[in-house]
Protein backbone atom coordinates (compact mmCIF):
# COMPACT_ATOMS: atom_id res chain seq x y z
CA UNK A 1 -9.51 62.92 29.31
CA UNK A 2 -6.62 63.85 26.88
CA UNK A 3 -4.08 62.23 28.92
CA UNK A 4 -6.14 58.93 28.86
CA UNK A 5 -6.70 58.73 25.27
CA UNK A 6 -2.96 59.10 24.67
CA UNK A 7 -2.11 56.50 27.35
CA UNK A 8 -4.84 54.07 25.32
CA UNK A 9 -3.27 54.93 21.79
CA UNK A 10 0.58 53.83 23.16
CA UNK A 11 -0.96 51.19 24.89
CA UNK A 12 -2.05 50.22 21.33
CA UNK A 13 0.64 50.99 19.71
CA UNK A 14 3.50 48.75 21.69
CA UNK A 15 0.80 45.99 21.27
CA UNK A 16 0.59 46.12 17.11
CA UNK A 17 4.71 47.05 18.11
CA UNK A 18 4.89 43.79 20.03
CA UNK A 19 2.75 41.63 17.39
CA UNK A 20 4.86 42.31 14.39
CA UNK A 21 7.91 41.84 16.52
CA UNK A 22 6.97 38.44 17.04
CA UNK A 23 5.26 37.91 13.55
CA UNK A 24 8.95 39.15 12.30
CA UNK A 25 10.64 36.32 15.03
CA UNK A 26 8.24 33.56 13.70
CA UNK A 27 9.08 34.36 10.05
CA UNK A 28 12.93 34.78 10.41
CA UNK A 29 13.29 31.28 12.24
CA UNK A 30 10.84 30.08 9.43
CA UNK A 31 13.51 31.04 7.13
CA UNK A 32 16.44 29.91 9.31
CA UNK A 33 14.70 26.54 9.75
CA UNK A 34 13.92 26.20 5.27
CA UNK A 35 17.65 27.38 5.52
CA UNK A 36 19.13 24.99 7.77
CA UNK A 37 16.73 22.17 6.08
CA UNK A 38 17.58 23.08 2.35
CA UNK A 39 20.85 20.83 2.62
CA UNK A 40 18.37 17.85 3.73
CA UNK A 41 16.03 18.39 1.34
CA UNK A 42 18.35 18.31 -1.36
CA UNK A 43 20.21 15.13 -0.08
CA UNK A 44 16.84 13.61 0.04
CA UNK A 45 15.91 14.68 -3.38
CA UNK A 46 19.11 13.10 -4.98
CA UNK A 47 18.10 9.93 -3.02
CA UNK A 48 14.93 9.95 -4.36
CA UNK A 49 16.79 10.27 -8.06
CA UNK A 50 19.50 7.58 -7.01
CA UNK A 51 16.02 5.34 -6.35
CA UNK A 52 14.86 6.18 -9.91
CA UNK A 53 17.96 4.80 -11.27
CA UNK A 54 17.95 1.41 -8.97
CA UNK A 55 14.58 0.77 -10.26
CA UNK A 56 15.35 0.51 -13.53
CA UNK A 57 18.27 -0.80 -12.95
CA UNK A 58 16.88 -3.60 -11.11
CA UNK A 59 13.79 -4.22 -13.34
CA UNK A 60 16.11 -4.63 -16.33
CA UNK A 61 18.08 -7.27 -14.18
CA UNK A 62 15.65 -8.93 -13.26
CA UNK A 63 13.85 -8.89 -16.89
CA UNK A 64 17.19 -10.69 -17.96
CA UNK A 65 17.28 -13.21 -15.53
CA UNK A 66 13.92 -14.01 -16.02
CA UNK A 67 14.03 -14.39 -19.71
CA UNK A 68 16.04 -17.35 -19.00
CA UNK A 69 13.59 -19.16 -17.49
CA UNK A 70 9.92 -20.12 -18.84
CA UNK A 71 8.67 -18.38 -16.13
CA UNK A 72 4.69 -17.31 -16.36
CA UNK A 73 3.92 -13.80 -17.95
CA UNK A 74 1.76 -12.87 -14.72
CA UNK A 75 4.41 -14.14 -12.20
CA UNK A 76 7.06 -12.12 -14.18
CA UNK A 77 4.70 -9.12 -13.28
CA UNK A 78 4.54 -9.77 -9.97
CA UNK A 79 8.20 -10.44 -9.46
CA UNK A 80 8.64 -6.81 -11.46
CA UNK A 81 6.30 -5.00 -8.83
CA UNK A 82 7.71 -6.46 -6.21
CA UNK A 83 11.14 -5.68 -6.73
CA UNK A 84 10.11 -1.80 -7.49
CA UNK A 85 8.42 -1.54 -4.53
CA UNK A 86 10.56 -2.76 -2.74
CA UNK A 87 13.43 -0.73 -4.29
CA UNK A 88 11.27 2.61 -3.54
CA UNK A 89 10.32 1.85 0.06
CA UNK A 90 13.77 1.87 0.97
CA UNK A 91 14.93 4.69 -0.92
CA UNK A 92 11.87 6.59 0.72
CA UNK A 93 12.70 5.55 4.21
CA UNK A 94 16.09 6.79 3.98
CA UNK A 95 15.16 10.13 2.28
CA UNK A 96 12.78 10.53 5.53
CA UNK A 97 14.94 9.97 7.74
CA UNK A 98 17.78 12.51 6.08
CA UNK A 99 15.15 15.44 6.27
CA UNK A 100 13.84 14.55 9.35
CA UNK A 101 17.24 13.33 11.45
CA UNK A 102 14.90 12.42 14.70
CA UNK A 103 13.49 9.87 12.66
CA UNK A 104 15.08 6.15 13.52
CA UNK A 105 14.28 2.78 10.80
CA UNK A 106 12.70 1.50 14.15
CA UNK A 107 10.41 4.20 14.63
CA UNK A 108 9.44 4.87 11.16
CA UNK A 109 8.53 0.67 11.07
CA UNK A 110 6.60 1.02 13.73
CA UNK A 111 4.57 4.43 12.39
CA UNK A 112 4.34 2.17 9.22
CA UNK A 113 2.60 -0.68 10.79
CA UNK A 114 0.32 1.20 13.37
CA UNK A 115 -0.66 3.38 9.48
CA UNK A 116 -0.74 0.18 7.42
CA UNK A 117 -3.50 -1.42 10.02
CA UNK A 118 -5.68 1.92 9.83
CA UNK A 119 -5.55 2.36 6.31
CA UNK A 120 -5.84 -2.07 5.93
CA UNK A 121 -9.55 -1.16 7.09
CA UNK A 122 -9.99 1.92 5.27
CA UNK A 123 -8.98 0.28 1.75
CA UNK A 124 -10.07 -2.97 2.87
CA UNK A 125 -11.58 -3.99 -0.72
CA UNK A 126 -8.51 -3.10 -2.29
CA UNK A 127 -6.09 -4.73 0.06
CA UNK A 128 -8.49 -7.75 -0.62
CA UNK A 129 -8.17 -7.81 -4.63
CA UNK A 130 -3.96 -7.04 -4.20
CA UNK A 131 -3.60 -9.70 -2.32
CA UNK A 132 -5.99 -12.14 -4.26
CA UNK A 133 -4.12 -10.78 -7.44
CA UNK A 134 -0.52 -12.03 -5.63
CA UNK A 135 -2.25 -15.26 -5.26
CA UNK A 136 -3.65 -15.44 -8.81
CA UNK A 137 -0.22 -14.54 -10.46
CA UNK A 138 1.50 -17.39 -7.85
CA UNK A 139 -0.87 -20.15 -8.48
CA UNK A 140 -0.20 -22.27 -11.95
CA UNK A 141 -3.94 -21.91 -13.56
CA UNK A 142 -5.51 -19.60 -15.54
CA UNK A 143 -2.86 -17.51 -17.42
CA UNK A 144 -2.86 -14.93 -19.63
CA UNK A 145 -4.53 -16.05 -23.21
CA UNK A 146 -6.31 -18.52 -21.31
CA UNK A 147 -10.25 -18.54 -21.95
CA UNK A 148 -12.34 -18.90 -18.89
CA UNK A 149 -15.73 -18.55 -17.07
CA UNK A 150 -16.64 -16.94 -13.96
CA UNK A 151 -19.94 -15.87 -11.92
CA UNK A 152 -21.50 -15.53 -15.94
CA UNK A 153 -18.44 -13.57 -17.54
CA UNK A 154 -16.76 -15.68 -20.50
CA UNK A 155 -13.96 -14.36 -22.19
CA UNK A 156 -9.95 -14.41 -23.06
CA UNK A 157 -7.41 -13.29 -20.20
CA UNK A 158 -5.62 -10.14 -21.61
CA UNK A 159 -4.04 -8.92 -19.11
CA UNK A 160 -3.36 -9.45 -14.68
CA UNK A 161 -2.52 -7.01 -12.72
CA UNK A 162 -2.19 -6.59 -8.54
CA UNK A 163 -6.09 -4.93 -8.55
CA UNK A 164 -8.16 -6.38 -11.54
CA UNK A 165 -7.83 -8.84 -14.32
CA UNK A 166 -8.57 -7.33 -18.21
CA UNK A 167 -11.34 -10.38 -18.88
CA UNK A 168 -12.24 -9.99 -23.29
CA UNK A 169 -15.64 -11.45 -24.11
CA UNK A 170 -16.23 -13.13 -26.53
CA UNK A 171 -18.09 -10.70 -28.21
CA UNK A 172 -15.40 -8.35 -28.34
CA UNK A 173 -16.11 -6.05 -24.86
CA UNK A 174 -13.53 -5.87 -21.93
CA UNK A 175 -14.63 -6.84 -18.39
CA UNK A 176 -12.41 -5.60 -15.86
CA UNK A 177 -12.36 -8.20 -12.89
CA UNK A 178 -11.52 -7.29 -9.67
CA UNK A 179 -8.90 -10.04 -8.23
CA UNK A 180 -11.08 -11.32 -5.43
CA UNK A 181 -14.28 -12.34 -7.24
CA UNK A 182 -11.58 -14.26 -9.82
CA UNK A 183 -9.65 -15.98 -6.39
CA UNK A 184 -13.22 -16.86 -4.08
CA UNK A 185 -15.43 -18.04 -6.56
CA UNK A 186 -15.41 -21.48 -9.00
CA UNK A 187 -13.32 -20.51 -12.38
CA UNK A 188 -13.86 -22.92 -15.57
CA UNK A 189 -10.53 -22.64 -17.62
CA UNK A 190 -11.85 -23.65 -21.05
CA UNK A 191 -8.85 -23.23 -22.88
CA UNK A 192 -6.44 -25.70 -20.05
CA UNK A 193 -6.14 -28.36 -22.40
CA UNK A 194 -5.60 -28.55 -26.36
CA UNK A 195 -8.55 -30.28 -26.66
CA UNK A 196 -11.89 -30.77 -24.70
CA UNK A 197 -15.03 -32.63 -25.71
CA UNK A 198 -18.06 -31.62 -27.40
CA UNK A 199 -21.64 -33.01 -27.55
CA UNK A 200 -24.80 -32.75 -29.72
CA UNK A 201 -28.41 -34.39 -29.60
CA UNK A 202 -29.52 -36.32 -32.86
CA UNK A 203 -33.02 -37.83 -32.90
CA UNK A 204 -34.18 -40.62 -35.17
CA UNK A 205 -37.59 -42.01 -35.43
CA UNK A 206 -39.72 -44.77 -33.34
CA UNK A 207 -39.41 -47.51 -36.48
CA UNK A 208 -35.66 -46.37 -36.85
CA UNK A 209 -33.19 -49.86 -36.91
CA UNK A 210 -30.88 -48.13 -33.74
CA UNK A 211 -28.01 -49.99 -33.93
CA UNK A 212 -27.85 -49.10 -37.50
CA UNK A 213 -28.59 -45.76 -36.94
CA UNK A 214 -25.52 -45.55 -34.22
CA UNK A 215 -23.40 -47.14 -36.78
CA UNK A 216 -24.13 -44.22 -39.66
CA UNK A 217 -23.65 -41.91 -37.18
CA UNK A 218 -19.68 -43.12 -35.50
CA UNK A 219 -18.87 -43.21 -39.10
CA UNK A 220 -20.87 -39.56 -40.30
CA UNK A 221 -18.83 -37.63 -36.95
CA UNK A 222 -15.42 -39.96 -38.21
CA UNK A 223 -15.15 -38.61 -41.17
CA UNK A 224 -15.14 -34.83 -39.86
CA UNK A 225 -11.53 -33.38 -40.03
CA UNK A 226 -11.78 -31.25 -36.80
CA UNK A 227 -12.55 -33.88 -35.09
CA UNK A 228 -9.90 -36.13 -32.84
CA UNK A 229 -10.76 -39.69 -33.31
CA UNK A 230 -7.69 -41.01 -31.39
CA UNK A 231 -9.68 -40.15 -28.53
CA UNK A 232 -12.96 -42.35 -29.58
CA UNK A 233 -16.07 -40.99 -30.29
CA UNK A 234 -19.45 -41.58 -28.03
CA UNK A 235 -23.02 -42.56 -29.36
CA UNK A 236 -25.41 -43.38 -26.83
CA UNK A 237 -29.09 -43.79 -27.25
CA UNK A 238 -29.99 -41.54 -24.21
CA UNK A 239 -33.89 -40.86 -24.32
CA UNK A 240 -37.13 -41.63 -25.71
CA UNK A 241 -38.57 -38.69 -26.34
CA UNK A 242 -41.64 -36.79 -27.53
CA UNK A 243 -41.13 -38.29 -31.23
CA UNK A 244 -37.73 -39.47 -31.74
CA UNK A 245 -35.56 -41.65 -29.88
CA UNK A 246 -32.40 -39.40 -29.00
CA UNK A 247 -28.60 -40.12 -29.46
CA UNK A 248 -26.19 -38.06 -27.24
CA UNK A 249 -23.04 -37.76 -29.81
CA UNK A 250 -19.75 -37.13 -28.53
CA UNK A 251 -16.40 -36.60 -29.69
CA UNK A 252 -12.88 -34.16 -28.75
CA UNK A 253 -11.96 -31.56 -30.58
CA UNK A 254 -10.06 -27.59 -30.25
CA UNK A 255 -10.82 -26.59 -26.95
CA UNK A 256 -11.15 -22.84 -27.92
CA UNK A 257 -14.75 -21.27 -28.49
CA UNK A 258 -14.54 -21.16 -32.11
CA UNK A 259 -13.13 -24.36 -32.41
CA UNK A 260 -15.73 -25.84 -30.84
CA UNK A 261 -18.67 -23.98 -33.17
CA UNK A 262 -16.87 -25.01 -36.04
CA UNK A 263 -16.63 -29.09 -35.08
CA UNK A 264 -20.36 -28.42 -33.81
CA UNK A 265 -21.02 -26.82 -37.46
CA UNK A 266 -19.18 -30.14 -39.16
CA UNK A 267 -20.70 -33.00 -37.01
CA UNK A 268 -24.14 -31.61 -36.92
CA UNK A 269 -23.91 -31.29 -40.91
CA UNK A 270 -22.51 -34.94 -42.10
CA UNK A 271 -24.59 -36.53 -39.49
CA UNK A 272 -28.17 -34.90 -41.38
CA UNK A 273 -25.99 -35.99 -44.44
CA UNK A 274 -25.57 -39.40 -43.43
CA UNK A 275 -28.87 -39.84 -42.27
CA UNK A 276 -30.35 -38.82 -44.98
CA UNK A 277 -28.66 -40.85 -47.67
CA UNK A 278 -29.29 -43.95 -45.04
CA UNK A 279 -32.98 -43.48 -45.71
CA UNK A 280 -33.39 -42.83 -41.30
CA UNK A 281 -35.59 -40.09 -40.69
CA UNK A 282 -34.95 -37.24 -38.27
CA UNK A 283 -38.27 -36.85 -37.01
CA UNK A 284 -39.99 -33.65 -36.19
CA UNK A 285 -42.55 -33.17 -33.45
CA UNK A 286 -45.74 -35.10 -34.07
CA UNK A 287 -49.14 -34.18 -32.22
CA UNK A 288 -52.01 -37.31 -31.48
CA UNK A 289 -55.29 -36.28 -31.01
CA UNK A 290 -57.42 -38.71 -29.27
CA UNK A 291 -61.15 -38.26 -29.15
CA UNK A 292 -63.42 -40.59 -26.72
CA UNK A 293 -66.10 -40.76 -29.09
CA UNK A 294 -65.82 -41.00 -33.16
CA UNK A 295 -66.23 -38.61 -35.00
CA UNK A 296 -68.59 -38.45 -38.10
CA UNK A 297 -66.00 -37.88 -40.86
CA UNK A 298 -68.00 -38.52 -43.68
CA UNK A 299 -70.59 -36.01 -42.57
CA UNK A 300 -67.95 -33.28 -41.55
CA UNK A 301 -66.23 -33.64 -45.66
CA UNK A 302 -69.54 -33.10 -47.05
CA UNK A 303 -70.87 -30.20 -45.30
């Protein structure tokens, strides 16, 4: 029985002997392989710096060249992403393939496409708005300071980027727009010309002279400053309605929002002016009653 148990405990003992011997071999060609990889990593890490410097490089470049031209501030922000990406792909390629020398450009292109088509339907959404924001920034339309409308969101274009366009209300609040709802759905650009037209209503009543009444309003809407008369102004009789036969006014003036309130303001105000010193009255709604049999009137007042 003794001899067994002492068999058993250097039995034991050669295996813990035997697990830290290899524990110790595992850990000392650890070290010889951080050892042997140090000069790599340090190579790869001044690559990585000698990137750094390129980029900036580069964007300053091409800042220059571009301030030559009249080039679009949302193309030159494309043109300044694309350049630094660019410039950092291939300074990350190479600092790969100096730490890990088994690595070849053709290999690493082809582990870059086989990830870039598993992680294209992973990120799928946001593959979709970077490449509708490429799009955006490439096509001539809607640039920044522009005011537009889309799917119910009005404001001023602040700012494009590759993901989402910075969309201000009108009201002062920032909408953050992702690319692809701006790129697949209709966009109204209200601000693509200087000038855009405007309309209001005016109403006149049934015994109202209309070709007069036509005439006092051209000449109420031509004597408004904001408005463009080089451009003619419209007034067409376009309704018969409840109590007042309608005019549809129309005239061009600042395409902006508040431009347009303030000629609104103007024409609506010297045409009530005009109207009013032309003795035509602007009707308000008027109500008939109509009764099939009469009723007693003189009975009704003196009860």
């Amino acid at each position: 029985m003794t001899i067994t148990a002492s068999a058993g405990a250097e039995q034991g003992l050669e295996q813990t002997f035997d697990t830290l011997a290899t524990l110790q071999d595992q850990l000392t060609g650890m070290a010889d392989g951080a050892v042997r990889a140090l000069p790599g990593l340090v190579i790869a890490l001044v690559i990585l710096f000698v990137t750094w410097i390129a980029v900036k490089i580069a964007l300053r470049a091409a800042t220059r060249v571009m301030d030559r031209t009249d080039m679009r501030p949302s193309l030159r922000n494309l043109v300044r992403t694309l350049v630094k990406l660019a410039i950092w792909l291939l300074g990350l390629m190479v600092a790969l393939i100096v730490v890990m020398p088994g690595l070849t450009p053709a290999s690493l292109i082809a582990g870059l496409g086989i990830g870039a088509v598993a992680i294209g339907f992973a990120f799928q959404d946001i593959f979709e708005n970077f490449l509708a924001g490429v799009l955006i920034m490439l096509r001539e339309k809607m640039r920044i300071g522009d005011v537009i409308e889309c799917e119910g969101i009005t404001g001023k274009v602040e700012h494009i980027t590759l993901r989402e366009t910075y969309v201000r209300k009108l009201s002062g609040e920032v909408t953050l727009v992702p690319n692809s709802m701006l790129f697949k759905n209709p966009v109204e650009i209200l601000t693509d010309e200087v000038q855009r037209r405007h309309e209001v209503v005016a109403g006149v009543s049934y015994d109202t002279d209309l070709d007069h009444a036509a005439e006092v309003i051209r000449k109420a809407v031509e004597g408004v400053e904001e408005v463009d008369t080089d451009k003619g102004i419209d007034v067409f009789a376009c309704e018969f309605n409840s109590s007042s036969v309608d005019f549809k006014v129309r005239w061009w003036a600042g395409s902006k929002p508040r431009d347009g309130h303030e000629s609104r303001d103007r024409v609506i105000r010297a045409v009530k002016r005009a109207l009013d010193d032309a003795g035509i009255e602007i009707p308000f709604p008027y109500i008939t009653h109509t009764f099939k049999e009469a009723v007693p009137l003189g009975k009704a007042a003196e009860s």
